[in-house]
N, C-alpha and C. Protein backbone atom coordinates (compact mmCIF):
# COMPACT_ATOMS: atom_id res chain seq x y z
N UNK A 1 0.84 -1.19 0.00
CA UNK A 1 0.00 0.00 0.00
C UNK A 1 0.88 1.24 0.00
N UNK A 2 0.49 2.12 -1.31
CA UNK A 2 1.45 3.46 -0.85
C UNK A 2 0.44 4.40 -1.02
N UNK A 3 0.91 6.03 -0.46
CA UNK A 3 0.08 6.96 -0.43
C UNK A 3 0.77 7.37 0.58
N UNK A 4 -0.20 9.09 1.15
CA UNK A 4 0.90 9.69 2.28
C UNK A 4 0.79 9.09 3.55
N UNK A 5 -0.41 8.38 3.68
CA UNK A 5 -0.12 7.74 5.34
C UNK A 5 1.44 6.60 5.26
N UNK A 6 1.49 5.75 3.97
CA UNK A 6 2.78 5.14 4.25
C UNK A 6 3.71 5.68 4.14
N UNK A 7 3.95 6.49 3.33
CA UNK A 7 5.30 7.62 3.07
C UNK A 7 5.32 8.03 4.26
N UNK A 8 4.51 9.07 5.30
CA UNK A 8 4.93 9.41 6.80
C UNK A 8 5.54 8.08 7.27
N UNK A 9 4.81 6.58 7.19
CA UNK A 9 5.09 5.69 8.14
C UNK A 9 6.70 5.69 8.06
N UNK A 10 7.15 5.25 6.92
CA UNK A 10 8.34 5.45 5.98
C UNK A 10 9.09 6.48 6.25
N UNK A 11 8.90 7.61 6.68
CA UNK A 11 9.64 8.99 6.72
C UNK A 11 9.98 9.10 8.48
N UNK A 12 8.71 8.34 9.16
CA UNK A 12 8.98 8.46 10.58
C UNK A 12 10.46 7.51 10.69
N UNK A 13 10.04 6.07 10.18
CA UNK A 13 11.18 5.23 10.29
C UNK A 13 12.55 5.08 10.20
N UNK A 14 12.86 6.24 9.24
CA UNK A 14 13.95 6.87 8.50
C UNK A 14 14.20 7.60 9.95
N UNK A 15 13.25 9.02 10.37
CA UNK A 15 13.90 9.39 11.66
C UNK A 15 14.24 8.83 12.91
N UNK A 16 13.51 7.87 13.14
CA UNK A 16 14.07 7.03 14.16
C UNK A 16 15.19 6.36 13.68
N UNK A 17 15.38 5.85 13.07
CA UNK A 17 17.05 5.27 12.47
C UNK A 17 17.78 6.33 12.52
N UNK A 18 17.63 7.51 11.99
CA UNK A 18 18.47 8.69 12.10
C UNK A 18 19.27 8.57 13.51
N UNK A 19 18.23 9.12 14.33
CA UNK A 19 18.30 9.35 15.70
C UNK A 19 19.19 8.67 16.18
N UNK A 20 18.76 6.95 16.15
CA UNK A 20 18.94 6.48 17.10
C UNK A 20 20.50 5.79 16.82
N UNK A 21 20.78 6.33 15.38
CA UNK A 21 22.01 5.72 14.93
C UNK A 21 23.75 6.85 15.31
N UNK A 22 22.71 8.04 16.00
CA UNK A 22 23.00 8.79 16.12
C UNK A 22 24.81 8.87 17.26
N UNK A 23 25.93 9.47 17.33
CA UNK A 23 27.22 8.69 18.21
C UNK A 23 26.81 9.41 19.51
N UNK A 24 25.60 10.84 19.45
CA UNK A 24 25.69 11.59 20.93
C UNK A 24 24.13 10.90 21.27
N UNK A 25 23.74 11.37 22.46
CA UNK A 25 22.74 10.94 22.88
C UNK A 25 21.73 11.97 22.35
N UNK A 26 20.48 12.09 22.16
CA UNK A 26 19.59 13.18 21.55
C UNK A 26 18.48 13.10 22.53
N UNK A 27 17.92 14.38 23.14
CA UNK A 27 16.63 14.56 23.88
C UNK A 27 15.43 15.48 23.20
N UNK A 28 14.24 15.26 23.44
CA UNK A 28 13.69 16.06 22.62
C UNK A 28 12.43 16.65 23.93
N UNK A 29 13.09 17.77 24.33
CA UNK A 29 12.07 18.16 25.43
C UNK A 29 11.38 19.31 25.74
N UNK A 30 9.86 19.24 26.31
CA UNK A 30 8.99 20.17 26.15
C UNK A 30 9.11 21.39 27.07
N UNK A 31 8.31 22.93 26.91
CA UNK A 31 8.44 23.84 27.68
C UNK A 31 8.26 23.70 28.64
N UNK A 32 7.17 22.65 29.37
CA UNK A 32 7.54 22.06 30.59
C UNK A 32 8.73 21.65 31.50
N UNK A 33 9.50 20.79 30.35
CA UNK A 33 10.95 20.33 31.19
C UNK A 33 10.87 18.66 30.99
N UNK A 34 9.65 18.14 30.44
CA UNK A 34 9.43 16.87 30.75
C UNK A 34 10.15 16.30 29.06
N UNK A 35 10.71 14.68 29.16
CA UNK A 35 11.33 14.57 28.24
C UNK A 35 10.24 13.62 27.20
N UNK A 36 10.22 13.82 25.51
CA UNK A 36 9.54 13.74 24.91
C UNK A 36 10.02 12.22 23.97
N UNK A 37 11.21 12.79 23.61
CA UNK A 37 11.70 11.73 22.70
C UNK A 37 12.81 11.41 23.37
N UNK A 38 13.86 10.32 23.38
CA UNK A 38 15.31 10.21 23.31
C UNK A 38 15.72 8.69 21.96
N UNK A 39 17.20 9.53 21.88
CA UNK A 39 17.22 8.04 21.39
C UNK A 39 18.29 6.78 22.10
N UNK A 40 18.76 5.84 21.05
CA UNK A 40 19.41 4.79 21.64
C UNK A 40 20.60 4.77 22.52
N UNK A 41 21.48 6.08 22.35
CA UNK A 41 22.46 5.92 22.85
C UNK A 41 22.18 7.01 24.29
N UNK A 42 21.16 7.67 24.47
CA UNK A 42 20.91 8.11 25.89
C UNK A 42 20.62 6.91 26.53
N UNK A 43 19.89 6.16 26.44
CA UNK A 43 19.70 4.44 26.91
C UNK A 43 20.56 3.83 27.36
N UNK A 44 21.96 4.09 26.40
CA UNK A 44 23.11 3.39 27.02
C UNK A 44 24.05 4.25 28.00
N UNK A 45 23.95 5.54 27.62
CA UNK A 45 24.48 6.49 28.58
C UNK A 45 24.10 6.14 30.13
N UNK A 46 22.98 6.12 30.28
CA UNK A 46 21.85 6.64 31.85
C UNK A 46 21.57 5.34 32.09
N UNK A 47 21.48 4.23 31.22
CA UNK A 47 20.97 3.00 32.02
C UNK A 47 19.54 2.74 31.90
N UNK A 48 18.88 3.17 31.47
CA UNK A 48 17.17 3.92 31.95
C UNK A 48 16.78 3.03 29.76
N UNK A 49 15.76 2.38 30.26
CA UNK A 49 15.04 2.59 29.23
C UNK A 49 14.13 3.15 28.78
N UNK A 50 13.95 3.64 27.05
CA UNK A 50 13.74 5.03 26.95
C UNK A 50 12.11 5.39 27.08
N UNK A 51 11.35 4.12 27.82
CA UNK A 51 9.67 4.34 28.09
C UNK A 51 9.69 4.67 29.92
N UNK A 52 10.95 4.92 30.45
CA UNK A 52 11.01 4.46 31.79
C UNK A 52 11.38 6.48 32.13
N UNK A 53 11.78 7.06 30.53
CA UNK A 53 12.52 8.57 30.72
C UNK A 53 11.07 9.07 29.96
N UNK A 54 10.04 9.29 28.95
CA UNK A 54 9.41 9.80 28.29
C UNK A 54 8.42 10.48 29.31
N UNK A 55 7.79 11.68 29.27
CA UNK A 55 7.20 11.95 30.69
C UNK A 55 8.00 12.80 31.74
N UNK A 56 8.79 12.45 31.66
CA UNK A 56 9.77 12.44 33.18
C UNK A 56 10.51 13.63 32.83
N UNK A 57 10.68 14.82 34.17
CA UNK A 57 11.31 15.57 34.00
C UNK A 57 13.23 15.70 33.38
N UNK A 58 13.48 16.36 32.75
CA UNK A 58 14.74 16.15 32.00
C UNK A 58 16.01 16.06 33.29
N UNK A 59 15.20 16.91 34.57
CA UNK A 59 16.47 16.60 35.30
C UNK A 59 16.85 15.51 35.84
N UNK A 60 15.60 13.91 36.04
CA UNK A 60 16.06 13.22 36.31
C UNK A 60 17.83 12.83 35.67
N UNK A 61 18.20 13.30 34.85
CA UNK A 61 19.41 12.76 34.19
C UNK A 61 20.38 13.54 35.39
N UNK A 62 20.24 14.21 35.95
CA UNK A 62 21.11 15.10 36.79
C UNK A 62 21.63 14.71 37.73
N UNK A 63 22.52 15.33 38.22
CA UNK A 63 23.11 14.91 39.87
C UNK A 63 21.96 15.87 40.81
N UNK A 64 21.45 15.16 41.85
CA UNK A 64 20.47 15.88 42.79
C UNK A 64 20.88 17.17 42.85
N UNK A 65 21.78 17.49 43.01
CA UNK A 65 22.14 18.63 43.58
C UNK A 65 21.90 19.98 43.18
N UNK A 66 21.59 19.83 41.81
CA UNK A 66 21.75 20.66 40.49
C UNK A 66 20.66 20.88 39.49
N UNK A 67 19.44 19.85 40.30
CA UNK A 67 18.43 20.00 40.17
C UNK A 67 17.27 21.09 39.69
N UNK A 68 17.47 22.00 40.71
CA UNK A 68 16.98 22.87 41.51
C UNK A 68 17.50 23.96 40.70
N UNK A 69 18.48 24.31 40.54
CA UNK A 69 19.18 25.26 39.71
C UNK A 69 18.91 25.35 38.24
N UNK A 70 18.85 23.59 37.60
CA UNK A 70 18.80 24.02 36.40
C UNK A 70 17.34 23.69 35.80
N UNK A 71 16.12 24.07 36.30
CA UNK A 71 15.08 24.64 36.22
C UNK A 71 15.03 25.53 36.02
N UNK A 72 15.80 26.58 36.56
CA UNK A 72 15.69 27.82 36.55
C UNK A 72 16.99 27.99 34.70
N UNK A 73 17.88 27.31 34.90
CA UNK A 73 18.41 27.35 33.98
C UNK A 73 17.74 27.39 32.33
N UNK A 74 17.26 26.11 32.50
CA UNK A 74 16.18 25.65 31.76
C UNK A 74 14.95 27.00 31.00
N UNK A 75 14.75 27.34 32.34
CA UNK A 75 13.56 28.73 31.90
C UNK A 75 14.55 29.76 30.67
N UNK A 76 15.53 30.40 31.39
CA UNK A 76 16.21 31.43 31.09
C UNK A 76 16.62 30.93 29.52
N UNK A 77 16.74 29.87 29.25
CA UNK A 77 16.94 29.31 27.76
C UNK A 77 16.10 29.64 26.92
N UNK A 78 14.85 29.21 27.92
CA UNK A 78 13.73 29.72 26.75
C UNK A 78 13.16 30.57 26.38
N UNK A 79 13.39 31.72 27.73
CA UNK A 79 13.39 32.85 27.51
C UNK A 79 13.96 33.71 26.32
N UNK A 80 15.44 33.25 26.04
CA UNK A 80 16.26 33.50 24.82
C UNK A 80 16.87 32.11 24.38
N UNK A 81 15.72 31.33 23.37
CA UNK A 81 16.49 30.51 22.71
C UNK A 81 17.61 30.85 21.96
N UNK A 82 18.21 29.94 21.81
CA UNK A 82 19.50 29.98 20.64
C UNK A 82 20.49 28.97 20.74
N UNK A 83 21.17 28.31 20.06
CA UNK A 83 21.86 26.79 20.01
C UNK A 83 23.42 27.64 20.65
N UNK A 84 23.46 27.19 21.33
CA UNK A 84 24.78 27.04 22.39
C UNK A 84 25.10 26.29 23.19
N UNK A 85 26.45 25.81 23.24
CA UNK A 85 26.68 24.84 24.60
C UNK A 85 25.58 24.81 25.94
N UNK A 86 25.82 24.34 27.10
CA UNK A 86 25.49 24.06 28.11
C UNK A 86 26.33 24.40 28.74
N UNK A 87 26.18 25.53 30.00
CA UNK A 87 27.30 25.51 30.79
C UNK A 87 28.71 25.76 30.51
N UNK A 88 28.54 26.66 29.40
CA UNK A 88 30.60 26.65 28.73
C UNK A 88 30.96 27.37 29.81
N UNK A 89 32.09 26.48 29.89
CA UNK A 89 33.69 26.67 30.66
C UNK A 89 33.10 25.64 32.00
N UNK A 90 32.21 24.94 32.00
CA UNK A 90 31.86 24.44 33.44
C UNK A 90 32.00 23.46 33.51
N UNK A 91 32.32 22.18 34.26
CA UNK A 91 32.60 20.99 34.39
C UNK A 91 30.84 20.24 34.76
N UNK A 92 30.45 19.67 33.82
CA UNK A 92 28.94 19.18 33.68
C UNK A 92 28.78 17.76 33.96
N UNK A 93 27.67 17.29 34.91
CA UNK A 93 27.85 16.07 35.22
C UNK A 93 26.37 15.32 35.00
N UNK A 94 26.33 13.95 34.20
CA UNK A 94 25.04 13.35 34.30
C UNK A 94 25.04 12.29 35.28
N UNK A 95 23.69 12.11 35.19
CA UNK A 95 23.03 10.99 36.84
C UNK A 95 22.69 9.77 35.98
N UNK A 96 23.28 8.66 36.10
CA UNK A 96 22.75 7.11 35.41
C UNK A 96 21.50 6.46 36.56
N UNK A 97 21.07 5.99 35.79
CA UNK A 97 19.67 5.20 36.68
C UNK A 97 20.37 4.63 37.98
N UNK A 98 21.91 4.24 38.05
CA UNK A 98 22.07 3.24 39.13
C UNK A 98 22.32 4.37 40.18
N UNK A 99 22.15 6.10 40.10
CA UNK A 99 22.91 6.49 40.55
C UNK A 99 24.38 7.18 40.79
N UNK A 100 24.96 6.65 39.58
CA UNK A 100 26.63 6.51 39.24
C UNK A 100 26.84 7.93 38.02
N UNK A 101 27.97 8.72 38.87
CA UNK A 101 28.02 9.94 37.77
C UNK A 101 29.10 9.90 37.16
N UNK A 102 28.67 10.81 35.76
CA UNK A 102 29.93 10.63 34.81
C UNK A 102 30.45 12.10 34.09
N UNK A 103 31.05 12.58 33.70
CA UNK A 103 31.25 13.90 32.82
C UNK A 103 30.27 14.13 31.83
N UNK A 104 29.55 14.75 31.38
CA UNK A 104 29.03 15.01 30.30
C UNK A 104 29.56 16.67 28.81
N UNK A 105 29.15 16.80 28.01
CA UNK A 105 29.37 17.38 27.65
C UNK A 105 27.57 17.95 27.17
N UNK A 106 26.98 19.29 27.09
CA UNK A 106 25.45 19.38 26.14
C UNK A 106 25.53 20.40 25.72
N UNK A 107 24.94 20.36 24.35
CA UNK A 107 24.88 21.34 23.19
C UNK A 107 23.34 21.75 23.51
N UNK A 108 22.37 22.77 23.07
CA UNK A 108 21.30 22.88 23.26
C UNK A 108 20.73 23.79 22.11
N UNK A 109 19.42 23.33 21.64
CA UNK A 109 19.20 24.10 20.57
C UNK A 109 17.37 24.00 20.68
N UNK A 110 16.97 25.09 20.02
CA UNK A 110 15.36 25.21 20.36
C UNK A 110 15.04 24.90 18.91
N UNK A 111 13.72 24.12 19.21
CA UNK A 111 12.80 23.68 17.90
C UNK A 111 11.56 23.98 18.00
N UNK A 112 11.45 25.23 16.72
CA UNK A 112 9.99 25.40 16.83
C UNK A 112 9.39 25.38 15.49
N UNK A 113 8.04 24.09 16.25
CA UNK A 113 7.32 23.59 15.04
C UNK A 113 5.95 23.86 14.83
N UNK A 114 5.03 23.48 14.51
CA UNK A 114 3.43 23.69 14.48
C UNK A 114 2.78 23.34 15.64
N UNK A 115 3.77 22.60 16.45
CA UNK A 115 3.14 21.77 17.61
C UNK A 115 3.29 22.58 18.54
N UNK A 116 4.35 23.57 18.57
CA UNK A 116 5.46 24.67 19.84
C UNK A 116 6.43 24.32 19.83
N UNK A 117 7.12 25.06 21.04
CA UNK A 117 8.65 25.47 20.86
C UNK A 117 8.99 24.32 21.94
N UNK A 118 10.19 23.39 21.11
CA UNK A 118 10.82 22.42 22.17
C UNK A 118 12.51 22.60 22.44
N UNK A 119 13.05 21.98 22.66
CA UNK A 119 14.38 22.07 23.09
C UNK A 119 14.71 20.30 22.82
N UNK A 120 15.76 20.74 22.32
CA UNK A 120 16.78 19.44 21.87
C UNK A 120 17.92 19.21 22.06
N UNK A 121 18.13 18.54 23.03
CA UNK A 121 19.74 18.47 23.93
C UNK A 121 20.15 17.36 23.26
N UNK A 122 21.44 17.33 22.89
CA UNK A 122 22.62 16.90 22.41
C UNK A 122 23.59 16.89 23.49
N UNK A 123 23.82 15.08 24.23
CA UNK A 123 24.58 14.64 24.97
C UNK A 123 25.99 14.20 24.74
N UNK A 124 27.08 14.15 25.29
CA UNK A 124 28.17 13.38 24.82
C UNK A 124 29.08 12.69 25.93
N UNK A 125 29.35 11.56 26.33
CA UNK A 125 30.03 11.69 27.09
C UNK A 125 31.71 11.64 27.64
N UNK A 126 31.76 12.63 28.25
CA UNK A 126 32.82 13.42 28.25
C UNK A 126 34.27 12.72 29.10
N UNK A 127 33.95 11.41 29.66
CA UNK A 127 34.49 10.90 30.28
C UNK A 127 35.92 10.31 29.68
N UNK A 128 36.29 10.05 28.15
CA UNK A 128 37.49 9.45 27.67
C UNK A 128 38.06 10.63 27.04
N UNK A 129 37.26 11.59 26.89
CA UNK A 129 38.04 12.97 26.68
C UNK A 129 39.08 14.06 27.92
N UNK A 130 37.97 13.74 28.98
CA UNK A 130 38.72 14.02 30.13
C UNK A 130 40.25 13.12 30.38
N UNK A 131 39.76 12.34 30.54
CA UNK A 131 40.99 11.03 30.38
C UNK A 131 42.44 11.41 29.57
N UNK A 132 42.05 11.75 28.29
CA UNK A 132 43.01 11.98 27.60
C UNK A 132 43.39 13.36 28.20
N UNK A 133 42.92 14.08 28.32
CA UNK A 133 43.47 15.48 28.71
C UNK A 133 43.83 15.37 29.59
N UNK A 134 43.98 14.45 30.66
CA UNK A 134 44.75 14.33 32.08
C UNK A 134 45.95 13.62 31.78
N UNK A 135 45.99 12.67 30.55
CA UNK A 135 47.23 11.92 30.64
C UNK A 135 48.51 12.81 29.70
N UNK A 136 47.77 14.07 28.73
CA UNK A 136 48.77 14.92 28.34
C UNK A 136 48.88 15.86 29.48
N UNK A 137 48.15 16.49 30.13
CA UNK A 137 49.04 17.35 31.11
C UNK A 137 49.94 16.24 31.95
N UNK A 138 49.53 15.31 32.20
CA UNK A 138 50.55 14.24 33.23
C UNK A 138 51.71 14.21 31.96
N UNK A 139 51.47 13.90 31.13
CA UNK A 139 52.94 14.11 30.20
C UNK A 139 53.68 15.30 30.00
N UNK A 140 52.88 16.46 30.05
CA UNK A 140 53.86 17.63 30.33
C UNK A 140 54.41 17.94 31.69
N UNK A 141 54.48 17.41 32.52
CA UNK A 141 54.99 17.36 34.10
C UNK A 141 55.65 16.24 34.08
N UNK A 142 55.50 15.19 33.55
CA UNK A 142 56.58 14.30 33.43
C UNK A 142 57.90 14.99 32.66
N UNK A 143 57.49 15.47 31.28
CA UNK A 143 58.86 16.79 30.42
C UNK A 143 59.20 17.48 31.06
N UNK A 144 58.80 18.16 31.89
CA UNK A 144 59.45 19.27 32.82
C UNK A 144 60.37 18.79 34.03
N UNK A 145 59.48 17.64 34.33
CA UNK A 145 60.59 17.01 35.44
C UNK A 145 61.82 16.57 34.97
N UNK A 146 61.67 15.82 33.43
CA UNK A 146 62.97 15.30 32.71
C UNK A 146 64.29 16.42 32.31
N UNK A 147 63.35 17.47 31.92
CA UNK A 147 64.31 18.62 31.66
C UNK A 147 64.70 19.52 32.78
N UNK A 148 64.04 19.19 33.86
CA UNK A 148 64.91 19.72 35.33
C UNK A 148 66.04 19.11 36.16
N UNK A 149 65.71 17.42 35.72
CA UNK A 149 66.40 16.35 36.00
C UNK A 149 67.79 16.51 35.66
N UNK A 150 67.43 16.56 34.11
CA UNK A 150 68.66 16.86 33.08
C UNK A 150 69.65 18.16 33.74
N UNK A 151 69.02 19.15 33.66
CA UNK A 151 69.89 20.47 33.75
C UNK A 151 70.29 20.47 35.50
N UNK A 152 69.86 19.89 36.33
CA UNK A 152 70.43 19.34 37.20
C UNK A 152 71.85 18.90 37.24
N UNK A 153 71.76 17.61 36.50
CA UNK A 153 72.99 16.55 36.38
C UNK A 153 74.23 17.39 35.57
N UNK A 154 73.52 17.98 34.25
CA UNK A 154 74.15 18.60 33.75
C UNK A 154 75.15 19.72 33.68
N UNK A 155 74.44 20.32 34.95
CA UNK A 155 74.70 22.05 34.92
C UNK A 155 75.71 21.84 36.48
N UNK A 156 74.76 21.65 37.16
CA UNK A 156 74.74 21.93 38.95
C UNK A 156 76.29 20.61 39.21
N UNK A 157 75.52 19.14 38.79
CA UNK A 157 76.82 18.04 39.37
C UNK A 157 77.77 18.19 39.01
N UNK A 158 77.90 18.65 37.48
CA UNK A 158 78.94 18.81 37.07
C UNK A 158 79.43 20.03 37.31
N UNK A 159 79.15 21.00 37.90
CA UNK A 159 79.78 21.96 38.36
C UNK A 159 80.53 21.98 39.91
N UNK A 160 80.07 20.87 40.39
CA UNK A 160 80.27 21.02 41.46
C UNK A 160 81.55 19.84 41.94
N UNK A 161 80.78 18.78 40.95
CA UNK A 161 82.36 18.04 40.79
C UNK A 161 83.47 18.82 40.74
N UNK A 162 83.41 19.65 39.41
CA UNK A 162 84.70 20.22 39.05
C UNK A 162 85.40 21.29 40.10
N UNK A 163 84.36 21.57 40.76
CA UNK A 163 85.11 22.44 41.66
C UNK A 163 85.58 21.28 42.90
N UNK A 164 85.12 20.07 43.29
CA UNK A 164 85.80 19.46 44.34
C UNK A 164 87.28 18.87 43.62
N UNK A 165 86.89 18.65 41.91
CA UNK A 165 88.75 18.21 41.95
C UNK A 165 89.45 19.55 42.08
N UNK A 166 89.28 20.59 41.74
CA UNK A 166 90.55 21.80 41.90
C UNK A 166 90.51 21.74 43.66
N UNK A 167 89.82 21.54 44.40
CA UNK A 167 90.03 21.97 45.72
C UNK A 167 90.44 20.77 45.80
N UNK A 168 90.77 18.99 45.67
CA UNK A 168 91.65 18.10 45.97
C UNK A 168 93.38 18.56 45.25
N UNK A 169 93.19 19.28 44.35
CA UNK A 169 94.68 19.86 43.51
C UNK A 169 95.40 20.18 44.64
N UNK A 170 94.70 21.05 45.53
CA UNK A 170 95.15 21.86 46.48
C UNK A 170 95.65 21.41 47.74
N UNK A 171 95.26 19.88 47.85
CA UNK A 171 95.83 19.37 49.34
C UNK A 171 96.95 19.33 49.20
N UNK A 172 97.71 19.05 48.37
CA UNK A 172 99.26 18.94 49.03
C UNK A 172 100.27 19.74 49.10
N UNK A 173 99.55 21.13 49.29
CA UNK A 173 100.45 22.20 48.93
C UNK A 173 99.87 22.61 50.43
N UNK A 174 98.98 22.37 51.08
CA UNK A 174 98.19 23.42 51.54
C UNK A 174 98.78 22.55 53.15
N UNK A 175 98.95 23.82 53.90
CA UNK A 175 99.05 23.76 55.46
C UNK A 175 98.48 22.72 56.01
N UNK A 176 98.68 22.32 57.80
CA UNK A 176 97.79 21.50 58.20
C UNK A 176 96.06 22.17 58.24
N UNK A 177 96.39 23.07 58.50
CA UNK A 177 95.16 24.06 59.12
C UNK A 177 94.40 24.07 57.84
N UNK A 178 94.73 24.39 56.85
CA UNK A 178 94.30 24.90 54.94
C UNK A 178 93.87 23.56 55.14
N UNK A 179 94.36 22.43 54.95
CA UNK A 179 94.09 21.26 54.38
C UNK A 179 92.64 20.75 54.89
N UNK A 180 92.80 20.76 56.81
CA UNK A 180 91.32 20.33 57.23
C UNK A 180 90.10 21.40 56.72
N UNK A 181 90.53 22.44 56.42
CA UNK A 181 89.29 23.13 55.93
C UNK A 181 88.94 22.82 54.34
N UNK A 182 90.17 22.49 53.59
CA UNK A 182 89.40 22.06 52.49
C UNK A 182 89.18 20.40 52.33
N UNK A 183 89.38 19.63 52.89
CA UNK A 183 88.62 18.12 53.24
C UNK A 183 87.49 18.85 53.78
N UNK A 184 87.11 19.44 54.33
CA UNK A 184 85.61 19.57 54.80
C UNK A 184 84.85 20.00 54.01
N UNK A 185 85.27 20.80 52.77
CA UNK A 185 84.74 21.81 51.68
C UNK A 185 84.30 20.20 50.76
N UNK A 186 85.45 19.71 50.83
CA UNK A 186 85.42 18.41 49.32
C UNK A 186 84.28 17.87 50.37
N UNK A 187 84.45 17.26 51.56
CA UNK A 187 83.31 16.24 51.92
C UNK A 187 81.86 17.00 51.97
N UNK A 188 81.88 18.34 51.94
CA UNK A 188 80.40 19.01 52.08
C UNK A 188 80.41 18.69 50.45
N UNK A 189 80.72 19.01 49.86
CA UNK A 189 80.59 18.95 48.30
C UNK A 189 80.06 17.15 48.03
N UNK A 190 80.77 16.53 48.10
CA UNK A 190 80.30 15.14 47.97
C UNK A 190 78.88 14.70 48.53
N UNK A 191 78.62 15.02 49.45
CA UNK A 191 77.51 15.06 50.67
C UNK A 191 76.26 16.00 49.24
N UNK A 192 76.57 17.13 48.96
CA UNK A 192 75.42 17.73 48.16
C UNK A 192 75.54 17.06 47.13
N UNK A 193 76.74 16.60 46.77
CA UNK A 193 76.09 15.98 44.69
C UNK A 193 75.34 14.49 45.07
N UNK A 194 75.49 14.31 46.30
CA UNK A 194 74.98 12.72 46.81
C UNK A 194 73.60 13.45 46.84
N UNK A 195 73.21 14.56 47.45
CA UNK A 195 71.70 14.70 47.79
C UNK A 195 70.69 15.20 46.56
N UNK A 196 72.02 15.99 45.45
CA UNK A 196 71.14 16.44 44.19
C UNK A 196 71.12 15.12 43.17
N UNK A 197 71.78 14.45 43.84
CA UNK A 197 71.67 12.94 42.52
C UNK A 197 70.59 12.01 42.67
N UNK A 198 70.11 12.11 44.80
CA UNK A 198 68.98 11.79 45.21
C UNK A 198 67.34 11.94 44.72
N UNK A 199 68.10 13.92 44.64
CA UNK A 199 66.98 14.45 44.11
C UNK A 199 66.84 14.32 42.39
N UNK A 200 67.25 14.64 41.74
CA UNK A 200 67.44 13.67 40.63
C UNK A 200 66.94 12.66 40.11
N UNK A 201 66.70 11.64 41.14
CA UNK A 201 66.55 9.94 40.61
C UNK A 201 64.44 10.62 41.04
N UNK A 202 64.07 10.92 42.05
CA UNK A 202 63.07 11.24 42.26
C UNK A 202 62.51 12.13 40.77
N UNK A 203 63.14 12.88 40.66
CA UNK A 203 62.19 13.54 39.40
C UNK A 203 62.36 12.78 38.06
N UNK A 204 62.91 12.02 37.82
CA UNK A 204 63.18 11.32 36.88
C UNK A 204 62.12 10.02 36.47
N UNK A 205 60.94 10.44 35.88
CA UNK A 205 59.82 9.36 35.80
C UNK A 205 60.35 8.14 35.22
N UNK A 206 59.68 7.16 35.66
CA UNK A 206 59.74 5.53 35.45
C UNK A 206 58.83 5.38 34.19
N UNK A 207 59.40 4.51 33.37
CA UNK A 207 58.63 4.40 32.26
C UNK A 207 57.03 3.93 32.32
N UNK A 208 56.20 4.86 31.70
CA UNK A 208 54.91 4.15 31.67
C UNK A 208 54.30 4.35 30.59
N UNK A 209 53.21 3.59 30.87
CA UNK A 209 52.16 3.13 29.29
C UNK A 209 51.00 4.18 29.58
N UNK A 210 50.84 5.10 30.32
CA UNK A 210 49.34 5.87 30.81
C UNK A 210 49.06 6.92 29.89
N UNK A 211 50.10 7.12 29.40
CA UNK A 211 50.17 8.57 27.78
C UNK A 211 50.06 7.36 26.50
N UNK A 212 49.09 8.05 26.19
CA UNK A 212 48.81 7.02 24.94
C UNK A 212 49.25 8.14 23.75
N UNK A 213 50.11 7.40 22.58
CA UNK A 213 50.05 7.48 21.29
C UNK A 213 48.82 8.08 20.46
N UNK A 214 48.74 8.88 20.06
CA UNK A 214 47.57 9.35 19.43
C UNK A 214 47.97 8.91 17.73
């Protein structure tokens, strides 16, 4: 059978495949606050299946805490729609059915159709992005330690060596009195390249696998 009732059937089907094939999570929610549509991969995000979220206010996805606030958030959006992040510059967190929170990232954009004006959040989660961005700053503090390490050994031991052999040149020329003061100079000297070589081995990272290859 064709005609326009199957072509919609056909055209709906197409958007649900869209959706749900979709890599971020997608919400489709009313001026109320309550959530209308989602698709497959909010399901796998939150835990929640998606007849268990339809109805239900959008903050269930939230951490309790934040609740309360972003109601009010929520309003002020719609007050002045317009597609912009969520929260830029803020560290954003979603609530999974078990309870268990994770980073999120949300884009937000208003849709207005014949039906009224909805809102359509675009989820991502933010959790292997964070990840990576912790294991390059941990790699730039590992470089800095290597190149402090370095100019250490480099600069400082070896400077300091060289000054304990010219002050051993000097023992056998030098008085009784001269002499015990410079054995004490060479043994303070030995004593510090022992404690900067200490310090040294400490900044000097151990090889690891936690910086990944991009």
């Amino acid at each position: 059978m064709t005609g326009p009732l199957s072509d919609l059937a056909v055209t709906s089907n197409i958007v649900a495949g869209v959706l749900d094939s979709a890599p971020d999570g997608l919400l489709l929610v009313n001026t109320g606050g309550h959530i209308t549509l989602v698709n497959e991969r909010v399901e796998e995000m939150f835990g929640y299946d998606r007849a268990e979220l339809l109805g239900r206010p959008v903050e269930v996805l939230l951490p309790e805490a934040f609740r309360q606030v972003h109601v009010a958030h929520r309003q002020r959006f719609l007050d002045q729609p317009r597609t912009r992040p969520m929260g830029a510059g803020l560290s954003l967190s979603g609530r999974r059915k078990d309870g268990s929170e994770f980073a999120v990232e949300i884009s937000l954009s208003p849709l207005n159709t014949g039906d009224g004006q909805w809102i359509v959040a675009g989820i991502r989660d933010a959790t292997e992005r964070l990840e990576i961005e912790r294991r390059r700053r941990q790699s730039a503090v590992v470089a800095e330690q290597s190149r402090i390490a370095e100019d250490l050994a480099e600069t400082v031991i070896h400077g300091l060596f060289g000054t304990g052999l010219k002050l051993q040149s000097l023992l056998d020329a030098a008085t009784d009195e001269v002499r015990d003061g410079l054995e004490a100079a060479i043994a303070n000297i030995d004593r510090t390249i022992r404690a900067i070589r200490t310090a040294v081995f400490g900044l000097t990272p151990e090889e690891t696998d936690d910086v990944e290859d991009e």
